[in-house]
C-alpha atoms as a PDB file:
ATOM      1  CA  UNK A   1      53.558 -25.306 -38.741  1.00  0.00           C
ATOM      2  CA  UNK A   2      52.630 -21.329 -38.446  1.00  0.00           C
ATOM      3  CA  UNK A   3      51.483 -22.243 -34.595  1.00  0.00           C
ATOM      4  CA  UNK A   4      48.823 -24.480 -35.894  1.00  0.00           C
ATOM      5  CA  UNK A   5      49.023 -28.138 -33.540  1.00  0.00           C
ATOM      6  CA  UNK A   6      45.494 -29.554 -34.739  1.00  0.00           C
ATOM      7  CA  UNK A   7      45.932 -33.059 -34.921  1.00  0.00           C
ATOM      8  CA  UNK A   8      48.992 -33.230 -33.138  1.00  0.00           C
ATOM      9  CA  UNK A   9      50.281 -35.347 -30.652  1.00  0.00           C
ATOM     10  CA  UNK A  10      52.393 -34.406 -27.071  1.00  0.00           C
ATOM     11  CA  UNK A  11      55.803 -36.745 -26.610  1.00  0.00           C
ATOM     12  CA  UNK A  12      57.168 -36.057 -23.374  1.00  0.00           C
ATOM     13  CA  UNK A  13      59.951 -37.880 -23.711  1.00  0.00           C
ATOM     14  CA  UNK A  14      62.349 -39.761 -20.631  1.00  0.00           C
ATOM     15  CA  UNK A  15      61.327 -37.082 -18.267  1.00  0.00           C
ATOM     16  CA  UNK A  16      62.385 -39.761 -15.327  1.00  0.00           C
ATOM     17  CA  UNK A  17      63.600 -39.442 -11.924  1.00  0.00           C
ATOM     18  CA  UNK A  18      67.603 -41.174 -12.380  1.00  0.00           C
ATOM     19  CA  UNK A  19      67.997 -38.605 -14.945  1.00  0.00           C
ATOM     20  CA  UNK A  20      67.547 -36.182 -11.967  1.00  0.00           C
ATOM     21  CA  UNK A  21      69.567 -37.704  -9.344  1.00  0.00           C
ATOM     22  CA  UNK A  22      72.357 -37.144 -12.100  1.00  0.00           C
ATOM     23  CA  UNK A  23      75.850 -35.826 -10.059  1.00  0.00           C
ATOM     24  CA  UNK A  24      75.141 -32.766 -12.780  1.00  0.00           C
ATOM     25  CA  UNK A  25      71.756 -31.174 -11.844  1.00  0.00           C
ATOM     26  CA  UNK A  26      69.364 -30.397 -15.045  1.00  0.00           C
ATOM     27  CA  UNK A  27      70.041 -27.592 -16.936  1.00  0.00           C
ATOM     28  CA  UNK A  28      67.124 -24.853 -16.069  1.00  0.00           C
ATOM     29  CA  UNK A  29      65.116 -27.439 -14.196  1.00  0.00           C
ATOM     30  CA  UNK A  30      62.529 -25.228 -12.865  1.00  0.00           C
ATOM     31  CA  UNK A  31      61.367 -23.626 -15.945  1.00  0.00           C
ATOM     32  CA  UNK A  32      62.065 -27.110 -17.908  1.00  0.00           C
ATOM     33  CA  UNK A  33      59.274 -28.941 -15.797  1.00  0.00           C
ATOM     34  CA  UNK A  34      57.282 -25.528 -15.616  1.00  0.00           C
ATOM     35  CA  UNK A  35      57.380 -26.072 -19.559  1.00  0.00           C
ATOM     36  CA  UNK A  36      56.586 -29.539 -20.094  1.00  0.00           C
ATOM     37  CA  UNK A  37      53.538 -29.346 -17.708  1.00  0.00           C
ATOM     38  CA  UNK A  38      51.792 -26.555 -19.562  1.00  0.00           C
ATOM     39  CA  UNK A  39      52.442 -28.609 -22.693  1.00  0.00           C
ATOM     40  CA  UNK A  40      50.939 -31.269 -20.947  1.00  0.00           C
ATOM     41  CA  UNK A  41      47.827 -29.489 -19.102  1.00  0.00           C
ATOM     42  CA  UNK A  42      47.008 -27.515 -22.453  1.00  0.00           C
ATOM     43  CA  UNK A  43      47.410 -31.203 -24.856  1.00  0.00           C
ATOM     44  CA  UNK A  44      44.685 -32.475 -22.320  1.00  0.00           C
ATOM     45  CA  UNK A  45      42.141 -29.454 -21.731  1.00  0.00           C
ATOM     46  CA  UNK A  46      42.223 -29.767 -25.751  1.00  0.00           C
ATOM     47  CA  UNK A  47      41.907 -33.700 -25.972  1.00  0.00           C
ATOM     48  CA  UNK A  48      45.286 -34.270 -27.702  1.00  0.00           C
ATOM     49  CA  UNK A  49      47.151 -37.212 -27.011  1.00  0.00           C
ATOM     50  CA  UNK A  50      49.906 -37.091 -24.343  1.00  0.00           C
ATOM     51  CA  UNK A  51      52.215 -39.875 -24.791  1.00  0.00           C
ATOM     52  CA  UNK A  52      54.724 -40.467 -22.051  1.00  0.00           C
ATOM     53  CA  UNK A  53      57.762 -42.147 -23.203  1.00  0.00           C
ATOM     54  CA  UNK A  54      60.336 -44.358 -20.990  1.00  0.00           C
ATOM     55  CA  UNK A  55      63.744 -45.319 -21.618  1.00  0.00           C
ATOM     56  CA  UNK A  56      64.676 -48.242 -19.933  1.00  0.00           C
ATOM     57  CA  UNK A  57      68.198 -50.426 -19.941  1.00  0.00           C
ATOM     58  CA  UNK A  58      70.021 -52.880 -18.342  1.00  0.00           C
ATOM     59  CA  UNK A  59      71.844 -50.655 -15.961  1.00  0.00           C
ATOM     60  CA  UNK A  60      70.354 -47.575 -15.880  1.00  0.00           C
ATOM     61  CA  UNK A  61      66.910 -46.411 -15.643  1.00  0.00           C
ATOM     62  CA  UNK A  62      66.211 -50.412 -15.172  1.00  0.00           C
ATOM     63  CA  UNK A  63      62.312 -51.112 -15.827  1.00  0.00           C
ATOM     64  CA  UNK A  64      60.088 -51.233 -12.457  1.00  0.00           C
ATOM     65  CA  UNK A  65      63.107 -49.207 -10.533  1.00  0.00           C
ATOM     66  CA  UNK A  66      62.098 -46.019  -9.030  1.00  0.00           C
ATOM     67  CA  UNK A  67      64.891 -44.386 -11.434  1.00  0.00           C
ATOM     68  CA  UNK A  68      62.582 -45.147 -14.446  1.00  0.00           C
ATOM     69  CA  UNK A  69      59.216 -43.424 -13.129  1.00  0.00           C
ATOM     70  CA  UNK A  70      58.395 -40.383 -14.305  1.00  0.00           C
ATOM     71  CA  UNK A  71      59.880 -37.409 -12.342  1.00  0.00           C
ATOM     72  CA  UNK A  72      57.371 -36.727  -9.524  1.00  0.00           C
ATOM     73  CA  UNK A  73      56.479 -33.197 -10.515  1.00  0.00           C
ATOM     74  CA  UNK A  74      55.063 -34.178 -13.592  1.00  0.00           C
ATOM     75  CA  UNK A  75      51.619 -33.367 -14.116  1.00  0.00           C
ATOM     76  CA  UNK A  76      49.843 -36.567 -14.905  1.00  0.00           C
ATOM     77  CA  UNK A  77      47.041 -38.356 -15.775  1.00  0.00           C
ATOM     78  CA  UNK A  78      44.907 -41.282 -16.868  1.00  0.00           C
ATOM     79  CA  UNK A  79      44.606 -40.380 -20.351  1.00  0.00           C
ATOM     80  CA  UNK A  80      48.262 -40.327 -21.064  1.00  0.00           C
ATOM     81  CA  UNK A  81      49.465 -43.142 -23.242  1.00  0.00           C
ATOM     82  CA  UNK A  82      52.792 -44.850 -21.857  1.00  0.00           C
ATOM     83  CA  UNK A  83      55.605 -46.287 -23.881  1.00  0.00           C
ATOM     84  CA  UNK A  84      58.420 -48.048 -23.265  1.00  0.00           C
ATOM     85  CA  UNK A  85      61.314 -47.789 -25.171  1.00  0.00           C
ATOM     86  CA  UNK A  86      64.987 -48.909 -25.445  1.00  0.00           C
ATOM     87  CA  UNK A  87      66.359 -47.055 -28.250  1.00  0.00           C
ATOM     88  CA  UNK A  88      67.217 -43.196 -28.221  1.00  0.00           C
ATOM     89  CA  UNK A  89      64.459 -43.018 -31.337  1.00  0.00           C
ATOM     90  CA  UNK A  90      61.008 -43.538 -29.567  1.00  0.00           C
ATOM     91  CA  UNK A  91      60.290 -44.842 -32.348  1.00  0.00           C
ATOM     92  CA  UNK A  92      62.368 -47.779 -32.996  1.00  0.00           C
ATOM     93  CA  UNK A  93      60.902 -51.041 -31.148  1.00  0.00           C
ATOM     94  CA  UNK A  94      57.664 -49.258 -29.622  1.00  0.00           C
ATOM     95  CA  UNK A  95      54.050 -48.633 -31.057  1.00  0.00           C
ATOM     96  CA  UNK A  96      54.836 -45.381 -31.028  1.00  0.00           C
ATOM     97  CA  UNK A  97      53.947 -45.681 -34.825  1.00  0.00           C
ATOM     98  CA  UNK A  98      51.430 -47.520 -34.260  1.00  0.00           C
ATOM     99  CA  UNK A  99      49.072 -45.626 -31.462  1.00  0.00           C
ATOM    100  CA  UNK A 100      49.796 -42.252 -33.865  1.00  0.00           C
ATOM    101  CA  UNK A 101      48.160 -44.315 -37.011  1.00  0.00           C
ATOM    102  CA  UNK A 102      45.113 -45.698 -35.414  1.00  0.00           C
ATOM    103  CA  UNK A 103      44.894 -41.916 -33.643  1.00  0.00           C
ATOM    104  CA  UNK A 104      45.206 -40.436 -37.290  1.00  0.00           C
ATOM    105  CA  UNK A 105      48.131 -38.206 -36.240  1.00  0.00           C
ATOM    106  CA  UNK A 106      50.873 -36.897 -38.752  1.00  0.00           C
ATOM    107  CA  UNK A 107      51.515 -34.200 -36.430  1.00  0.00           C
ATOM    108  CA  UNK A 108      54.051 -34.834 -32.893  1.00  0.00           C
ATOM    109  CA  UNK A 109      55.059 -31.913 -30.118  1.00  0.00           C
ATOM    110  CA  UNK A 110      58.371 -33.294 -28.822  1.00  0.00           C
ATOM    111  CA  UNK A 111      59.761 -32.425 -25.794  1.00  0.00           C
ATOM    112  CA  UNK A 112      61.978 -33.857 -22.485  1.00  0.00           C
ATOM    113  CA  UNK A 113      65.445 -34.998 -22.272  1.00  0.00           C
ATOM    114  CA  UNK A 114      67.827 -35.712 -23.650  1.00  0.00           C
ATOM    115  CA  UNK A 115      68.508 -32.863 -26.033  1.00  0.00           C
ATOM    116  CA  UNK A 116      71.357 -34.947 -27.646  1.00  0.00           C
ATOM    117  CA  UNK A 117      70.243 -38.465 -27.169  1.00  0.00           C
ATOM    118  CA  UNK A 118      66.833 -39.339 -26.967  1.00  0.00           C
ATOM    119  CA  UNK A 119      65.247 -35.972 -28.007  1.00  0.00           C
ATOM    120  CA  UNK A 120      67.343 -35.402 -30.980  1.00  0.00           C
ATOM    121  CA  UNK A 121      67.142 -39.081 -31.964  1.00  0.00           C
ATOM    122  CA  UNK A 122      63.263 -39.082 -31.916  1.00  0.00           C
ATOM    123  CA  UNK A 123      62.740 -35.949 -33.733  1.00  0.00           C
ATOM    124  CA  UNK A 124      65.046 -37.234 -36.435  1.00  0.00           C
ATOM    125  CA  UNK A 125      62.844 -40.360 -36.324  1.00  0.00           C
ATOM    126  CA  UNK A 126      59.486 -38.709 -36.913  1.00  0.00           C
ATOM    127  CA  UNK A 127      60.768 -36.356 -39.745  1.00  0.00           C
ATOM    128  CA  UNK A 128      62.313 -39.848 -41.701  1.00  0.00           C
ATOM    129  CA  UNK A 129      59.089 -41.365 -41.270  1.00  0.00           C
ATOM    130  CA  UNK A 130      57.229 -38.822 -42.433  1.00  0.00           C
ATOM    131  CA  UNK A 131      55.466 -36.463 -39.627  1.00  0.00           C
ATOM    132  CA  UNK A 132      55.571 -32.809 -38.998  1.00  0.00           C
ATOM    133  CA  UNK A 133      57.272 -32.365 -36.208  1.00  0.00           C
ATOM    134  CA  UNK A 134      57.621 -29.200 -33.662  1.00  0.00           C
ATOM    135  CA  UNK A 135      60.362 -29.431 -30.906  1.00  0.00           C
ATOM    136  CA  UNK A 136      59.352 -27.485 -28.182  1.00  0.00           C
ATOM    137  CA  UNK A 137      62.651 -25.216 -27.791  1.00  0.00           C
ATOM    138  CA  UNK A 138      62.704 -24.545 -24.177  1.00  0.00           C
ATOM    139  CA  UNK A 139      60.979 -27.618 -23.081  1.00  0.00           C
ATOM    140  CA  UNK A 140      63.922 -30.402 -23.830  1.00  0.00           C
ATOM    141  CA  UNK A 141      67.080 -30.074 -22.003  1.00  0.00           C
ATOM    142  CA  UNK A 142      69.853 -32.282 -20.445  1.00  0.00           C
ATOM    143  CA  UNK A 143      71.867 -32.916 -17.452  1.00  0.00           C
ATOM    144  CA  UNK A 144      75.293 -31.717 -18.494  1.00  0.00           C
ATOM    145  CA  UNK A 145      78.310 -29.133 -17.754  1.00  0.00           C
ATOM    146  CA  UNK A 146      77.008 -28.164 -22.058  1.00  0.00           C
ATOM    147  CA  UNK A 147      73.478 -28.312 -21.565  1.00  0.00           C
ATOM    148  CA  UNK A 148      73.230 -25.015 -22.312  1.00  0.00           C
ATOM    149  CA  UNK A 149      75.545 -25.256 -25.664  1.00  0.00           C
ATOM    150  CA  UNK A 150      73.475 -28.564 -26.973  1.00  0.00           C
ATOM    151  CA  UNK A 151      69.934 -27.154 -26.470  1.00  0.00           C
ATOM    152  CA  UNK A 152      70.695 -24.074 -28.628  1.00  0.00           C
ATOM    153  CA  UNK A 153      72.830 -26.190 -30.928  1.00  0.00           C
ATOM    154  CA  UNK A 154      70.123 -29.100 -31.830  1.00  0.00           C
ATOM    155  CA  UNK A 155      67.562 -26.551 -31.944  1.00  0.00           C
ATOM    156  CA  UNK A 156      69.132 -24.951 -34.743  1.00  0.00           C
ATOM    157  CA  UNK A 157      70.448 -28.090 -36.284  1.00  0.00           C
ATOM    158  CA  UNK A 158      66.936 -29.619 -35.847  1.00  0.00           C
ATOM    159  CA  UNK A 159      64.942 -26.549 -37.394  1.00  0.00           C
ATOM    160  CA  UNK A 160      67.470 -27.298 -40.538  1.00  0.00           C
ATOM    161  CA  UNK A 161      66.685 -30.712 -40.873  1.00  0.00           C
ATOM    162  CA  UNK A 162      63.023 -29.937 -41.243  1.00  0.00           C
ATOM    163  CA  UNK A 163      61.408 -29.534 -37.314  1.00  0.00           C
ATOM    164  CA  UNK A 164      59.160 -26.497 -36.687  1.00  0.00           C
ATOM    165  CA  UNK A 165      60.412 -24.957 -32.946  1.00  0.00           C
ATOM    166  CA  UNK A 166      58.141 -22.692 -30.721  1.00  0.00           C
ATOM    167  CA  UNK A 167      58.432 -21.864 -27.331  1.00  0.00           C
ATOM    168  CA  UNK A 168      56.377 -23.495 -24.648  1.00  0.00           C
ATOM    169  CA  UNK A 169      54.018 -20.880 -24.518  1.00  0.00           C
ATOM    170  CA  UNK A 170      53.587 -20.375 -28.258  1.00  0.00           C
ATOM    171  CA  UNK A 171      52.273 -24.697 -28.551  1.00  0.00           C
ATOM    172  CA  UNK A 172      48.305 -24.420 -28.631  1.00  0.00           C
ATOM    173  CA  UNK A 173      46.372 -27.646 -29.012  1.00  0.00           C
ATOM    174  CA  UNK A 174      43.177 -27.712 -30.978  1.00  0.00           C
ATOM    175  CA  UNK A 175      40.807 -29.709 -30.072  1.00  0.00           C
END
């Protein structure tokens, strides 16, 4: 990827309030959401597509509960592109695929939680079906006793199965 994001797409992935009110806080909270909403202010001062992705199930993070929002300190805005997902690949059952084709992207910016569900699982998704992906190193993270352990651990197992990573502040969008 060499820092180059023209093209690409912003997943912010499951960034919703249950997975907050977890009896484990978030691992590096602060800097976590600090992270994800540069991603997100720079992806929309350069017109790139911010999707924001929701897992939903039938007992937790329940569709229409305020669990499944989005976190309230999440920059947002009306340009963002919602889907709704039940699988840990955002992929799988959405039009994920879909709104990427018609948007001409072969190029995604993952980030949100969690590292070794969700995040891991959609990352592995977009490389099988073909698309570049970057994971956004310090801008995924979990709410666990090993948060720490699995964010450096699928970072490098993720980089070896073919992801680009870059820090938060090294993602530029191009308009």
């Amino acid at each position: 990827m060499a820092g180059d994001t023209k093209r690409a797409a912003l997943l912010v992935i499951d960034v919703q309030n249950g997975l907050f009110r977890a009896s484990t806080r978030v691992f590096n909270e602060k800097q976590f959401l600090e992270n994800v909403n540069a991603l997100i202010t720079r992806a929309h001062a350069a017109g790139a597509p911010v999707f924001m992705i929701q897992h939903s199930a039938d007992r937790f993070l329940v569709e229409g509960t305020d669990d499944w929002l989005v976190q309230p300190d999440v920059v947002r805005d009306q340009r963002e592109i919602p889907v709704h997902k039940k699988h840990g690949d955002s992929f799988e059952g959405t039009d994920l695929g879909e709104h990427l084709a018609r948007l001409g992207i072969r190029h995604v910016v993952v980030s949100g939680m969690v590292t070794h569900g969700c995040v891991k699982n959609t990352v592995l998704g977009a490389l099988k079906r073909g698309y570049q992906v970057t994971l956004v190193k310090d801008a995924h993270t979990s709410y666990s006793k090993d948060a720490a352990q699995f964010v450096r651990e699928w970072n490098e197992k993720l980089e070896q199965k073919g992801a680009g990573l870059r820090a938060a502040s090294e993602v530029v969008f191009q308009a």
